[in-house]
N, C-alpha and C. Protein backbone atom coordinates (compact mmCIF):
# COMPACT_ATOMS: atom_id res chain seq x y z
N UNK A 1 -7.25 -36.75 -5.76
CA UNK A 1 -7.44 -35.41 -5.24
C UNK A 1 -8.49 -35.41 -4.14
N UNK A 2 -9.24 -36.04 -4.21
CA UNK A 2 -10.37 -36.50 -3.08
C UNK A 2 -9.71 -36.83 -1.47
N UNK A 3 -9.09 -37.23 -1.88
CA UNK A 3 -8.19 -37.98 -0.33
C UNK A 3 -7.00 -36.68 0.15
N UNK A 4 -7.49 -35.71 -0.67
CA UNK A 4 -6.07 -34.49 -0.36
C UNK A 4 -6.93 -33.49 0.09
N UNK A 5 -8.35 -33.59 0.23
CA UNK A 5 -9.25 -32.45 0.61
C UNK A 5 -8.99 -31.79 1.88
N UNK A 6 -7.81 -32.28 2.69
CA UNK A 6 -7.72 -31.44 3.72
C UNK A 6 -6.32 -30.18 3.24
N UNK A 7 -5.81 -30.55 2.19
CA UNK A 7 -4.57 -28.94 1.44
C UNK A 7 -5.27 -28.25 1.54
N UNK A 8 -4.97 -27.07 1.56
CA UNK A 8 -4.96 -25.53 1.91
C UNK A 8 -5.67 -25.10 0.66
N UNK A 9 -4.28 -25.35 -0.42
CA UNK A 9 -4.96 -25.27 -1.96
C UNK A 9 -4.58 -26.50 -3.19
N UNK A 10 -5.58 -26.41 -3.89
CA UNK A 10 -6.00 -27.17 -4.46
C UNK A 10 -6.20 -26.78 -6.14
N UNK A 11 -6.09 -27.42 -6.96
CA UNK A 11 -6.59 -27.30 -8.22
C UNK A 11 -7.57 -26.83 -8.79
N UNK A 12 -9.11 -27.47 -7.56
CA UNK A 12 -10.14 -27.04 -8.27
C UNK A 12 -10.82 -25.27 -7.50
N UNK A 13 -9.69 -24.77 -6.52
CA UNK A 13 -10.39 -23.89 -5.89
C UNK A 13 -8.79 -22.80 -6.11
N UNK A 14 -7.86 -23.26 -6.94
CA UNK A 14 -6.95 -22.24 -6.91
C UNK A 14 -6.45 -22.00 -8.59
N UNK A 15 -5.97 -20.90 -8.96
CA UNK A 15 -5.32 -21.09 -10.41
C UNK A 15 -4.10 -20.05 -10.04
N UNK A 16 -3.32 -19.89 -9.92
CA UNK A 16 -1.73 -19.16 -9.29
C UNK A 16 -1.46 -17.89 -10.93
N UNK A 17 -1.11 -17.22 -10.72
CA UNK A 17 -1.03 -15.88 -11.63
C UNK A 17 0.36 -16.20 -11.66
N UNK A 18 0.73 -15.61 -13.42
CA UNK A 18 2.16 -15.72 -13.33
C UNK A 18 2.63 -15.00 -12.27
N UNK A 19 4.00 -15.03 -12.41
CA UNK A 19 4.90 -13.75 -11.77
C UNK A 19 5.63 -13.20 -12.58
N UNK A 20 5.73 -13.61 -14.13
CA UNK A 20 6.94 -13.36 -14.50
C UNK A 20 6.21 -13.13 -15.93
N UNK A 21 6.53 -12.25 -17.00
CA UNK A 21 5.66 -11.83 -18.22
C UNK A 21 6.76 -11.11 -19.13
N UNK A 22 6.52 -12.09 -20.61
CA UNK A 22 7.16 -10.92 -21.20
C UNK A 22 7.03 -9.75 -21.33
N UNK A 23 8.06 -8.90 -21.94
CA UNK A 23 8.07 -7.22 -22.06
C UNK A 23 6.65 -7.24 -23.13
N UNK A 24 6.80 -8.19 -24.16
CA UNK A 24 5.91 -7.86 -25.21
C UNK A 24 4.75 -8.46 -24.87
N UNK A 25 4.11 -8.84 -24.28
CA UNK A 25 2.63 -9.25 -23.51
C UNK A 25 2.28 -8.15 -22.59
N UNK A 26 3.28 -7.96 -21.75
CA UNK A 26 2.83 -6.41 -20.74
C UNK A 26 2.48 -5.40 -21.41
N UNK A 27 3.56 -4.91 -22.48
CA UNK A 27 3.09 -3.86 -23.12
C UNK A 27 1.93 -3.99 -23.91
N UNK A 28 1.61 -5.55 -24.58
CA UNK A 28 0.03 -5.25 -25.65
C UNK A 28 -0.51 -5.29 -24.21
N UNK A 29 -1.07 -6.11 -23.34
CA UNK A 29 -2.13 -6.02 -22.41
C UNK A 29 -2.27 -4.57 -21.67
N UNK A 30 -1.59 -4.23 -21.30
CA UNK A 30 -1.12 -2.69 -20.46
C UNK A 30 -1.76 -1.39 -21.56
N UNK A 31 -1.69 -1.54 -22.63
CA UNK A 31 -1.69 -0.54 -23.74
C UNK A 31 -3.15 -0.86 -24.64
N UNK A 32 -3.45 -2.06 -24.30
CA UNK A 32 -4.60 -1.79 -25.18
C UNK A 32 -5.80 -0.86 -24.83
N UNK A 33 -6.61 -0.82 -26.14
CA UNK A 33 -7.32 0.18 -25.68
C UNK A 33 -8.65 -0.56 -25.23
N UNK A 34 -8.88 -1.48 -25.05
CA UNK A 34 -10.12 -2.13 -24.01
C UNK A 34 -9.43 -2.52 -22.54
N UNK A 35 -8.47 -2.38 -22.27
CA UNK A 35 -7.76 -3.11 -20.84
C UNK A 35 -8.61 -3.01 -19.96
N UNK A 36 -9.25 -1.61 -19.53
CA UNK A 36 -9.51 -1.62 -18.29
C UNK A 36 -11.37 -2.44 -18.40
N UNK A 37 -11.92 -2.03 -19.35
CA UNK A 37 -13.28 -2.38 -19.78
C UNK A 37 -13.06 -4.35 -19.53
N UNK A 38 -11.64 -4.72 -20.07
CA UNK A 38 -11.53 -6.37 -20.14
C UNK A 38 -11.59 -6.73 -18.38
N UNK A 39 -10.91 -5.64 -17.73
CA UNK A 39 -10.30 -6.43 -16.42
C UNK A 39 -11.61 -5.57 -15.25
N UNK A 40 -12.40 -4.98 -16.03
CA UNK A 40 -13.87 -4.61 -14.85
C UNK A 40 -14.27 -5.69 -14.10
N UNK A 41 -14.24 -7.35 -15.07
CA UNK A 41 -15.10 -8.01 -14.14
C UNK A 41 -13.88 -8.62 -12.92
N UNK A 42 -12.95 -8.68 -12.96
CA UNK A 42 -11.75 -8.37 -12.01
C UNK A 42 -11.73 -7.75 -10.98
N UNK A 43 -12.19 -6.32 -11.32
CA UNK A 43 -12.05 -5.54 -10.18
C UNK A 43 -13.49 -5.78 -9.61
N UNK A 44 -14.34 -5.98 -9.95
CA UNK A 44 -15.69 -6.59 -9.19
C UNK A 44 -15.71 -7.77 -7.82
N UNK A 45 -14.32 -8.46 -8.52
CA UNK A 45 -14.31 -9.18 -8.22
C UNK A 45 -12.88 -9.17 -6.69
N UNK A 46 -12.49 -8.26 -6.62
CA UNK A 46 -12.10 -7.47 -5.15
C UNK A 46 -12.82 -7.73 -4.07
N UNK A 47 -12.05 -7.73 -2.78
CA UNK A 47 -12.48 -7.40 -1.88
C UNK A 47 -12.46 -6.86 -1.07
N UNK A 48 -13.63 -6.03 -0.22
CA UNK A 48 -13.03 -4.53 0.40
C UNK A 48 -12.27 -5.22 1.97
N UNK A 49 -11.49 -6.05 1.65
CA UNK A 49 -10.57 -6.48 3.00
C UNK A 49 -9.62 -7.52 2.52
N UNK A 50 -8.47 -7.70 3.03
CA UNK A 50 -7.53 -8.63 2.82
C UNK A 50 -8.08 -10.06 2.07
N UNK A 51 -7.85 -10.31 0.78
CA UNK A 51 -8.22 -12.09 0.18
C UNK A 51 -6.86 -12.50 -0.35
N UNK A 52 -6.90 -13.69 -0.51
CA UNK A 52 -5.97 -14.39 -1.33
C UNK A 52 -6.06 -13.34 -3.03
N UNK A 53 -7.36 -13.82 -3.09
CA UNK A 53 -7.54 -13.06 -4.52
C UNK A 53 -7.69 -11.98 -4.81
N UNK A 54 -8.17 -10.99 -4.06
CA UNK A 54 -7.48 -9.38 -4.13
C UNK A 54 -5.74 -9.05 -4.54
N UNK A 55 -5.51 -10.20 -4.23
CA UNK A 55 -4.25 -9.64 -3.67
C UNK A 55 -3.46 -10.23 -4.90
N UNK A 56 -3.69 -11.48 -5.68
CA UNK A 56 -3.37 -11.97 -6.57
C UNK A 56 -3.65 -11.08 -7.73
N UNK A 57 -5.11 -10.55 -7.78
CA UNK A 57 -5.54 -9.73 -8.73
C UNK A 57 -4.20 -8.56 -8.63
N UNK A 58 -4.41 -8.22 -7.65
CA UNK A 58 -3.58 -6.43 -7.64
C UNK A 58 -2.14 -6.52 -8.26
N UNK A 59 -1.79 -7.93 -7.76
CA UNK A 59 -0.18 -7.95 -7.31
C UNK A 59 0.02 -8.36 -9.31
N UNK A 60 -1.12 -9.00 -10.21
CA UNK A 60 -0.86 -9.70 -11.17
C UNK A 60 -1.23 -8.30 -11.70
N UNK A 61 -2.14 -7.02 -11.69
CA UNK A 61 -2.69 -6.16 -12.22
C UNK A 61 -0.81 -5.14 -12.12
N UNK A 62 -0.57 -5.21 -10.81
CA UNK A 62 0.72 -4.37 -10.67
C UNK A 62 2.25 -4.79 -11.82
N UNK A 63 2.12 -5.56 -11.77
CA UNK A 63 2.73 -6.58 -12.73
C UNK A 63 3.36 -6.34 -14.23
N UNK A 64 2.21 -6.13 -14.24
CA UNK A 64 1.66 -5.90 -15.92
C UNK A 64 1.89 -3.99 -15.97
N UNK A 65 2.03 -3.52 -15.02
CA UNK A 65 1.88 -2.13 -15.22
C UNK A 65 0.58 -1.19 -15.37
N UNK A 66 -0.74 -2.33 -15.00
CA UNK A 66 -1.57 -1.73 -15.08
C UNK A 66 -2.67 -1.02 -13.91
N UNK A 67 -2.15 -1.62 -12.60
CA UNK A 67 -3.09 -1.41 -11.34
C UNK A 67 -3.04 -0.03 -11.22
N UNK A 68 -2.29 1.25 -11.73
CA UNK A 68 -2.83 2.82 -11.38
C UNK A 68 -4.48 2.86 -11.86
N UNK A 69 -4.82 2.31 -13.10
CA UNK A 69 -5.99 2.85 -14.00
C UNK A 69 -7.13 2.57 -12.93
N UNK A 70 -6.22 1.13 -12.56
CA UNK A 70 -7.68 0.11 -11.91
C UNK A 70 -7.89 1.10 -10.66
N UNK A 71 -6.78 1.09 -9.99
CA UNK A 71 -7.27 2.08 -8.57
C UNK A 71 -7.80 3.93 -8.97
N UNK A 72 -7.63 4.14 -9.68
CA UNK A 72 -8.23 4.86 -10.11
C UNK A 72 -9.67 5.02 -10.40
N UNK A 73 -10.05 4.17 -10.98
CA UNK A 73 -11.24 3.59 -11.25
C UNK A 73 -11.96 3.14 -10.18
N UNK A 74 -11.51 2.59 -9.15
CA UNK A 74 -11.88 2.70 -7.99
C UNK A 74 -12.25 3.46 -7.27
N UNK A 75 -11.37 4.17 -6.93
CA UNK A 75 -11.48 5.48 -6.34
C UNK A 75 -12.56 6.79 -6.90
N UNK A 76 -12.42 6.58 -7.80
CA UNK A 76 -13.74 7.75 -9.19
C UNK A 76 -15.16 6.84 -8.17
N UNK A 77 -15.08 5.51 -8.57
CA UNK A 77 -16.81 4.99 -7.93
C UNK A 77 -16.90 5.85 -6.61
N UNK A 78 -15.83 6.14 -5.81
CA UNK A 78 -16.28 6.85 -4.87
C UNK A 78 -17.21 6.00 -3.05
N UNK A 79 -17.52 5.16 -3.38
CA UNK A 79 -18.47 4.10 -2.53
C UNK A 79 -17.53 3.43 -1.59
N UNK A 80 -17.90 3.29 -0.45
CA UNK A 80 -17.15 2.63 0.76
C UNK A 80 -16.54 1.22 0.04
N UNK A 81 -17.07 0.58 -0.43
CA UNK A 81 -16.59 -0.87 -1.18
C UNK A 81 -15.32 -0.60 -1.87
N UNK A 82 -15.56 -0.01 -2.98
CA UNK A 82 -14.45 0.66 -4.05
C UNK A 82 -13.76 1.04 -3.32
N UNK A 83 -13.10 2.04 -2.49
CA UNK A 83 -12.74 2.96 -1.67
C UNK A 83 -11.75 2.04 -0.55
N UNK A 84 -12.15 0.67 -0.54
CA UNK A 84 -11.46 -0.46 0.57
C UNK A 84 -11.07 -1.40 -0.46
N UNK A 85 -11.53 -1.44 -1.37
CA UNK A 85 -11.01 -2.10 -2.57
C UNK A 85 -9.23 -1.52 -3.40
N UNK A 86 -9.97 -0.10 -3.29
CA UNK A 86 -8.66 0.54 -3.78
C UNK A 86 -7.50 0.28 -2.85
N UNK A 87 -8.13 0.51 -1.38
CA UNK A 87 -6.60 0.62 -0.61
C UNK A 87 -6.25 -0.57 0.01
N UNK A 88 -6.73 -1.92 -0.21
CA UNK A 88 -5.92 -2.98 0.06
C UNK A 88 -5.06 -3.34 -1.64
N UNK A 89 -5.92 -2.90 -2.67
CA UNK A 89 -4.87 -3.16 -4.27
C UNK A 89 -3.80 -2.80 -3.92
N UNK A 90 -3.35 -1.14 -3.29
CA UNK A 90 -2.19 -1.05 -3.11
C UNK A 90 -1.27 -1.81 -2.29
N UNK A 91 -1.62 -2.60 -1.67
CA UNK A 91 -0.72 -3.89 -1.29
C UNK A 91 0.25 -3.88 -2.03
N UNK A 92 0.10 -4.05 -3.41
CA UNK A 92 0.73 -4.71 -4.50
C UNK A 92 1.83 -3.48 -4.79
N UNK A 93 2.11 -2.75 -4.64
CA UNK A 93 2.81 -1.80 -4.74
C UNK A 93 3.79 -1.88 -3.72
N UNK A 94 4.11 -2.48 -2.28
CA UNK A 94 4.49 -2.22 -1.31
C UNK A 94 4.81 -1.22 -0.39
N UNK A 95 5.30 0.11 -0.89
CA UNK A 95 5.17 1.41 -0.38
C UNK A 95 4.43 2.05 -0.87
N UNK A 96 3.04 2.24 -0.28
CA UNK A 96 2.01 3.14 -0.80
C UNK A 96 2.79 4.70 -1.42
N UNK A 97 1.98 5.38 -2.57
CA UNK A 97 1.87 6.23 -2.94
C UNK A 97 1.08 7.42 -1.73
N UNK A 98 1.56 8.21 -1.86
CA UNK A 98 0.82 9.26 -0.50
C UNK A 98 -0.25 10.13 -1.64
N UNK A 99 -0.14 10.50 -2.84
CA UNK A 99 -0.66 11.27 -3.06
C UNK A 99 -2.51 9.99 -3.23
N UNK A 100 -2.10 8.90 -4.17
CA UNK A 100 -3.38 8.40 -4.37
C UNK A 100 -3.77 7.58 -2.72
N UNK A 101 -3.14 7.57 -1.68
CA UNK A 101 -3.40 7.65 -0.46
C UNK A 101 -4.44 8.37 -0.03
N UNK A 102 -4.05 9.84 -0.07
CA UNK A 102 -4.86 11.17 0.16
C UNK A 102 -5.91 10.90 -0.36
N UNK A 103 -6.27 10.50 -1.79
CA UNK A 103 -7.20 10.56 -2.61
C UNK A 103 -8.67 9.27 -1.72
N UNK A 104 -7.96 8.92 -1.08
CA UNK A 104 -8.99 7.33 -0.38
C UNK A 104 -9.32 8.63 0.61
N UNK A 105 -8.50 8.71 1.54
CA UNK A 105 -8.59 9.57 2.78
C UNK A 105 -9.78 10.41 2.55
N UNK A 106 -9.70 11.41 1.48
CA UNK A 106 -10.24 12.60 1.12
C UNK A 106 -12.19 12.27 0.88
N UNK A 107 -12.04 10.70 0.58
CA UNK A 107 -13.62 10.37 0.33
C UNK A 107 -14.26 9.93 1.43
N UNK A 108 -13.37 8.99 2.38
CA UNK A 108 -14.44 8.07 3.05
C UNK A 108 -13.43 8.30 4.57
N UNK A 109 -14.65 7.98 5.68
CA UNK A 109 -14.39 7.56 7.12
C UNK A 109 -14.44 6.69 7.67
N UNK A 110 -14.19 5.71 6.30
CA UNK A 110 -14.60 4.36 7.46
C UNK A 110 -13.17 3.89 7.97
N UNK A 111 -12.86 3.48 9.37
CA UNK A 111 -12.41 3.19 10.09
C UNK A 111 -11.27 1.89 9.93
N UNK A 112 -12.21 1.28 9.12
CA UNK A 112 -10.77 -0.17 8.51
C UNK A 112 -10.09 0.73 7.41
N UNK A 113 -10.68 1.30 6.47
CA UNK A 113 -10.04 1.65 5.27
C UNK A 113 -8.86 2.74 5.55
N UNK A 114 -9.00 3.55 6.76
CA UNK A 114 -8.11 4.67 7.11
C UNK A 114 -7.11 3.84 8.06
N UNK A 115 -7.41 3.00 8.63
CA UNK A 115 -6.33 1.93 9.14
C UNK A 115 -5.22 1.62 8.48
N UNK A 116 -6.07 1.00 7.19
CA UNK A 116 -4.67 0.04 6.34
C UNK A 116 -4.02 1.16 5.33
N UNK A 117 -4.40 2.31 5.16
CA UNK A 117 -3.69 3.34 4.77
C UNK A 117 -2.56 3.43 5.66
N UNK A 118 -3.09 4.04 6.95
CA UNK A 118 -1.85 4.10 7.94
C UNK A 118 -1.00 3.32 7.66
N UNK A 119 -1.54 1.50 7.76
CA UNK A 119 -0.22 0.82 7.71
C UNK A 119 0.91 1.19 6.43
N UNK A 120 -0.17 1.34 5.28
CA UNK A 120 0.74 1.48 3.87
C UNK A 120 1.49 2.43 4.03
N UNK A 121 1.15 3.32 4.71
CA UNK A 121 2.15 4.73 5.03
C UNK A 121 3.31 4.49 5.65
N UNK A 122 3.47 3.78 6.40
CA UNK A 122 4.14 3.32 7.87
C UNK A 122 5.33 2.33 7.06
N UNK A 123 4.95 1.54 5.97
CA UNK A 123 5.70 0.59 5.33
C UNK A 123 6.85 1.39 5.03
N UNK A 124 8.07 0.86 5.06
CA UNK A 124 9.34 1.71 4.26
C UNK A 124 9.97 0.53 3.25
N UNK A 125 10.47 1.18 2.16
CA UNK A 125 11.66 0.25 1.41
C UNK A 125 12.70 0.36 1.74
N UNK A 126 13.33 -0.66 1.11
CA UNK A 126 15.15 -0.83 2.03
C UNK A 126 15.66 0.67 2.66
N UNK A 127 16.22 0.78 3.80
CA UNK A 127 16.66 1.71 4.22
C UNK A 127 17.88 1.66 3.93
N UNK A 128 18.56 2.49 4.36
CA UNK A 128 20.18 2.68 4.67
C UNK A 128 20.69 3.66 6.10
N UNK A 129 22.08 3.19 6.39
CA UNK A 129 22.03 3.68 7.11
C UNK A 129 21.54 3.82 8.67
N UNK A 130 22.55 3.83 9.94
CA UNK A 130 21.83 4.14 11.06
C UNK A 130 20.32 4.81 11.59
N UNK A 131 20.19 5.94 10.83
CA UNK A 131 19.12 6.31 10.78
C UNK A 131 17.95 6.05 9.75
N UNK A 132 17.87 5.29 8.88
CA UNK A 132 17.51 5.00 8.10
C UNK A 132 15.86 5.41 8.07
N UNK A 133 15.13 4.66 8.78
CA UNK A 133 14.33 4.39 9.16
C UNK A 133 13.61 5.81 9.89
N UNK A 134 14.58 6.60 10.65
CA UNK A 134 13.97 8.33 11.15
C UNK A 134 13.99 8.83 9.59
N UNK A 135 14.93 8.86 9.47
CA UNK A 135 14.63 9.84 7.84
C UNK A 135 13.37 9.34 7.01
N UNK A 136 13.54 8.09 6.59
CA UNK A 136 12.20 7.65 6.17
C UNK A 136 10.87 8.50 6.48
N UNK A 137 10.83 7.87 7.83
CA UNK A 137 9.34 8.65 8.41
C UNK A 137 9.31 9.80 8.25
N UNK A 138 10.80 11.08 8.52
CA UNK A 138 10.72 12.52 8.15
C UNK A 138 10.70 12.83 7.11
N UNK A 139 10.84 12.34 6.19
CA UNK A 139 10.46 12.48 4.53
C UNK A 139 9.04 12.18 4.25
N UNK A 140 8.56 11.23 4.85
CA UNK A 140 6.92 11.17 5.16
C UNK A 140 6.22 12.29 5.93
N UNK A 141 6.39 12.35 6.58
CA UNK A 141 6.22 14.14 7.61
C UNK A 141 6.14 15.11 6.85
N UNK A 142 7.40 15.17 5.90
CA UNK A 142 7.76 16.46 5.18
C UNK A 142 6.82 15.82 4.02
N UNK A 143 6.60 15.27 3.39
CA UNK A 143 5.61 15.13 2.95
C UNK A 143 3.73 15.27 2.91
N UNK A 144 3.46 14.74 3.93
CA UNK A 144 1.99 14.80 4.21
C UNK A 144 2.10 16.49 4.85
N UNK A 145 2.85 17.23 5.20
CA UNK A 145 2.84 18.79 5.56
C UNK A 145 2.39 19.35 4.61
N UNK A 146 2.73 19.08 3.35
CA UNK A 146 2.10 20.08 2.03
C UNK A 146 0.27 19.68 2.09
N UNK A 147 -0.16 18.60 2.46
CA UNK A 147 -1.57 18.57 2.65
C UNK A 147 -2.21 18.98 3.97
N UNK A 148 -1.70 19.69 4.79
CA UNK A 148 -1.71 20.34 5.81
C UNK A 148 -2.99 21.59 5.13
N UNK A 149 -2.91 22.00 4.47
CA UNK A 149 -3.66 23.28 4.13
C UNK A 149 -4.62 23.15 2.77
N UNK A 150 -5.10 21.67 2.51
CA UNK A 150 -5.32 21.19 1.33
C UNK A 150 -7.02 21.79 1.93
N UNK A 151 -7.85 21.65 0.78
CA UNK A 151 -9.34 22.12 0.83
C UNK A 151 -10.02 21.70 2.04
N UNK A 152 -9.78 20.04 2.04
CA UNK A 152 -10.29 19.28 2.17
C UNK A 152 -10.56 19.18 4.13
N UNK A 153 -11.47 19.47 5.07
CA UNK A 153 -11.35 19.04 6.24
C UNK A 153 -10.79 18.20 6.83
N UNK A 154 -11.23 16.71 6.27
CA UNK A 154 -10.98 15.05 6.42
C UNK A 154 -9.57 15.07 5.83
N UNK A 155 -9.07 15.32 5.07
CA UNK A 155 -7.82 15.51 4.65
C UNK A 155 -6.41 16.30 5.36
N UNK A 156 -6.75 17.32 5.47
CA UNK A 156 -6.15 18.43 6.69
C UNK A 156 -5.89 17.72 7.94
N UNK A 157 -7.03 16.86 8.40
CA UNK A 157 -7.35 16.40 10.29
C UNK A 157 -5.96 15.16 9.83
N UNK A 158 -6.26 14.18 8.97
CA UNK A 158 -5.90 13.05 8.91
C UNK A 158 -4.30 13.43 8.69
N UNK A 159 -3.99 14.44 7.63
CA UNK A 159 -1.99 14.72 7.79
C UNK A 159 -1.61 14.97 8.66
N UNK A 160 -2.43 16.13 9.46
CA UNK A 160 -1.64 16.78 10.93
C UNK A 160 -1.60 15.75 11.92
N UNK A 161 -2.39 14.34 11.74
CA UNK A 161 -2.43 13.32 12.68
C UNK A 161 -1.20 12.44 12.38
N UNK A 162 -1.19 12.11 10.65
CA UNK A 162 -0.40 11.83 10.57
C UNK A 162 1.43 11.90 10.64
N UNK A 163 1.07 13.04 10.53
CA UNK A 163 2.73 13.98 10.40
C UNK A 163 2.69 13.84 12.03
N UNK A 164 2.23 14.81 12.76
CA UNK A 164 2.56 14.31 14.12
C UNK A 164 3.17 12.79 14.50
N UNK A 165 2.82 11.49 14.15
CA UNK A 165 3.08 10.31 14.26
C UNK A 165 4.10 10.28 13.48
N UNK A 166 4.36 10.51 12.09
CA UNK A 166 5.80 10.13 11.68
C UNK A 166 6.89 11.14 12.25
N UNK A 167 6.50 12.58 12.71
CA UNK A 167 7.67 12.82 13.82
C UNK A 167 7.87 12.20 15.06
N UNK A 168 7.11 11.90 15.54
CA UNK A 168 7.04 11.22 17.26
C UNK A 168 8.17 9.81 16.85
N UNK A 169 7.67 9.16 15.93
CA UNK A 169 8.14 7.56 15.87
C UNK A 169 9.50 8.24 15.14
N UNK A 170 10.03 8.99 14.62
CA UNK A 170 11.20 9.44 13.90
C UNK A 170 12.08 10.18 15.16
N UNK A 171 11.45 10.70 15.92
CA UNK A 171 12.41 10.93 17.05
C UNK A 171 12.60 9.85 18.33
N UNK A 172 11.90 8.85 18.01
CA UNK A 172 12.14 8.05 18.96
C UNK A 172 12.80 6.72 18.21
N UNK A 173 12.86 6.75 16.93
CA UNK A 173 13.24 5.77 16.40
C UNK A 173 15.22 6.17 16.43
N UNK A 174 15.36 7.74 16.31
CA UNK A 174 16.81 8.35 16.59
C UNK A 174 17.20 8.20 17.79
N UNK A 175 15.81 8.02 18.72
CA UNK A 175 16.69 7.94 20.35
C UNK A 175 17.21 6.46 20.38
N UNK A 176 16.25 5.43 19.87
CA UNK A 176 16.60 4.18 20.06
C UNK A 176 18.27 3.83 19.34
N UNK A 177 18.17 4.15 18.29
CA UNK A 177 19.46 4.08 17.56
C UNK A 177 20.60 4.51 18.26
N UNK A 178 20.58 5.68 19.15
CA UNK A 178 21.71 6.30 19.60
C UNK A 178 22.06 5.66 21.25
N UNK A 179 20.58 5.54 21.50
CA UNK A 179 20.91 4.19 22.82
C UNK A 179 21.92 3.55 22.41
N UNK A 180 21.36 2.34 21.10
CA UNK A 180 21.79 1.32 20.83
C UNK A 180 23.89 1.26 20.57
N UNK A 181 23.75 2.78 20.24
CA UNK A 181 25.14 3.07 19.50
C UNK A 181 25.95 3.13 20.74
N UNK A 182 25.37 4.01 21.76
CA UNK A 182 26.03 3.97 23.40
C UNK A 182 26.44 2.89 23.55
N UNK A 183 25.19 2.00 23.75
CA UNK A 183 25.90 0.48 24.31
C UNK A 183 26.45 -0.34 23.90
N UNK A 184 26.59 -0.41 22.09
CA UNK A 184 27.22 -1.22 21.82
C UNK A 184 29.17 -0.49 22.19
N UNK A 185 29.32 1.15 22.16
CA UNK A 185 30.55 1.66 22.74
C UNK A 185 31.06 0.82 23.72
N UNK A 186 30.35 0.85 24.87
CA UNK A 186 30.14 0.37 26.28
C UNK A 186 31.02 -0.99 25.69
N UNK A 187 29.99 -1.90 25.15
CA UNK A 187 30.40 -3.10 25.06
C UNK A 187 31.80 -3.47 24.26
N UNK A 188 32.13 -2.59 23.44
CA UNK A 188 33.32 -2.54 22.90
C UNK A 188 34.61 -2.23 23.70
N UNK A 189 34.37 -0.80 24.27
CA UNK A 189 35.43 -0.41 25.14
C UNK A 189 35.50 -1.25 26.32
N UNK A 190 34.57 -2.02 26.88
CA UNK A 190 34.82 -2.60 27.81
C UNK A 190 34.51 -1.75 29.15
């Protein structure tokens, strides 16, 4: 192993999380009643920016069915750390949740953490369909509109910014499509 010190990863600096768990291990770990108290030194152990091991944590915490409590718990500390902690966990989810989205938004201004929200927002799951991808974003639109009038200042500024952007990219994502549909006519009819 000495003579392999130039791998990436290694034995003594990596340990790989399952991927795969029985029903009956998820449910005792997920359900017990110390879970979240067991997996604190876990979430300590986060980082408020992209790691290998954030991401292992979240994706092994998501897994199991248990990463809502943890980001939750996150989010309650309230603190710029926690707060960038919470919103790279949702990684592990792949299409962010908008409402516990809001909930990051609603605490903090810092500038990376309202970033990688955006991106999580921006992420879509399988589409369908020509338009796939406009509807997406307008279902996001029509979504973040109900927080349009929410208490919150920082909250209010950040939907109307946002909703503006998922209409703009939703009507231009329909123009591109219908280009595309022209020319491939073109190219058909000859």
């Amino acid at each position: 192993m000495k003579s392999r010190r130039t791998r990436l990863v290694d034995e003594n600096r990596y340990n790989a999380v399952p991927y795969h768990f029985n029903d009956e291990l998820v449910k005792f770990i997920s359900q017990h009643p110390e879970y979240v108290s067991k997996i604190t030194p876990w979430i300590d152990r986060l980082t408020p920016e992209w790691s290998v091991q954030t991401w292992e944590i979240s994706h092994f915490l998501q897994r199991i069915g248990g990463l809502s409590p943890i980001i939750s718990t996150l989010i309650g500390r309230g603190d710029e750390t926690s707060l960038a902690k919470a919103a790279y966990s949702l990684d592990a989810f792949g299409q962010a949740d908008i409402k516990t989205c809001m909930e990051i938004i609603r605490r903090t201004d810092n500038e990376n953490t309202i970033s990688h929200i955006d991106g999580l927002l921006y992420s879509t799951e399988v589409v369908m369909g020509e338009y796939g991808i406009a509807e997406s974003y307008e279902s996001k639109a029509k979504t973040l509109s109900t927080y349009l009038n929410d208490p919150s200042d920082r909250v209010k500024k950040y939907a109307k910014r946002m909703v503006e952007s998922f209409e703009a990219s939703a009507k231009s994502e329909r123009q591109r499509t219908e280009e595309g549909k022209q020319l491939r006519k073109l190219d058909f009819e000859g």
